[in-house]
Protein backbone atom coordinates (compact mmCIF):
# COMPACT_ATOMS: atom_id res chain seq x y z
CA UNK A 1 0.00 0.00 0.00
CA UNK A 2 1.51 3.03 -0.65
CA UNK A 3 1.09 6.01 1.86
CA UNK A 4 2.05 9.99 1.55
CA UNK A 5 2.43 12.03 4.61
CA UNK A 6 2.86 15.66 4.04
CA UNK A 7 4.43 17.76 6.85
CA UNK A 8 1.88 20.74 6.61
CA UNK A 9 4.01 22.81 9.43
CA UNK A 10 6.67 23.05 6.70
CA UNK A 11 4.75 23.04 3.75
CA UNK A 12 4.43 26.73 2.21
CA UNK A 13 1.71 26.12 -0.97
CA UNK A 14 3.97 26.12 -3.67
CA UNK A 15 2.15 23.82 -5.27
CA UNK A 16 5.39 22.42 -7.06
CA UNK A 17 3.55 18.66 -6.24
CA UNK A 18 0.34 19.53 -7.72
CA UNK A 19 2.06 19.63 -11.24
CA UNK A 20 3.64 16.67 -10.53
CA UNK A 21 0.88 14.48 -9.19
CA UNK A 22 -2.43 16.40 -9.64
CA UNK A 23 -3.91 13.19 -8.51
CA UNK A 24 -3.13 12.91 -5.62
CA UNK A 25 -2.37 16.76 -4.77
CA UNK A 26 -4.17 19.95 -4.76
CA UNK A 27 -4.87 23.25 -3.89
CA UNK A 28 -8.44 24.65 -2.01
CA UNK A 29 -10.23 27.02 -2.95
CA UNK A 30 -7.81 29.11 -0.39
CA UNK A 31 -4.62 27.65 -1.44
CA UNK A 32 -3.65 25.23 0.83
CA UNK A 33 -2.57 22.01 0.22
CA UNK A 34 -4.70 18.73 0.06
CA UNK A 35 -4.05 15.35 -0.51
CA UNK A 36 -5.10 11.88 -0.83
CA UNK A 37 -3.23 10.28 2.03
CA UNK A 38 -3.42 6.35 0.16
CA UNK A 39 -3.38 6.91 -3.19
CA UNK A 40 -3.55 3.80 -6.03
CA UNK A 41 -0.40 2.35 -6.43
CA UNK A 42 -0.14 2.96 -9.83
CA UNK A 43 0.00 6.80 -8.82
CA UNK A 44 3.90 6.09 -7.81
CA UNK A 45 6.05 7.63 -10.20
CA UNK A 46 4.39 11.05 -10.01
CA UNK A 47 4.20 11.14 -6.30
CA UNK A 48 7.46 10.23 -6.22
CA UNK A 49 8.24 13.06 -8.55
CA UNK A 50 6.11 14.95 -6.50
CA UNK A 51 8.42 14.27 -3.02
CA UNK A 52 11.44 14.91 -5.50
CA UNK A 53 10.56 18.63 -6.88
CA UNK A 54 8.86 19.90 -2.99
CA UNK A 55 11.67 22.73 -2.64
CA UNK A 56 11.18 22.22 1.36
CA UNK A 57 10.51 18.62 1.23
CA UNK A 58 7.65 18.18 3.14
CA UNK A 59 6.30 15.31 1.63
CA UNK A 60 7.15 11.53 2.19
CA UNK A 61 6.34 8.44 0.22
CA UNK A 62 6.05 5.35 1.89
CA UNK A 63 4.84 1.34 0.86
């Protein structure tokens, strides 16, 4: 199962991971970050991505 945590005291709404996996991540409707906290597996490579381009890596990618 793979599992995403995203460290929201760091994260600053770049939204640098919502062009990378808009999937799994967005922006509200007041700019702060959402995600989908088990996404499908298949969703891997661009969450990776995602974790890889965060310029205060906030996110992690586990399973």
């Amino acid at each position: 199962m793979l599992n995403v945590t995203v460290d929201l005291d760091v994260c600053q709404n770049h939204g640098q991971c919502v062009f990378a996996a808009p999937d799994v991540f967005r922006l509200d409707d007041s700019g702060h970050l959402v995600y989908v906290a088990s996404p499908d597996a298949e969703l891997r490579d661009d969450v990776e991505e995602a974790a890889d381009v965060c310029p205060l890596q906030a996110i992690r990618v586990e399973g």
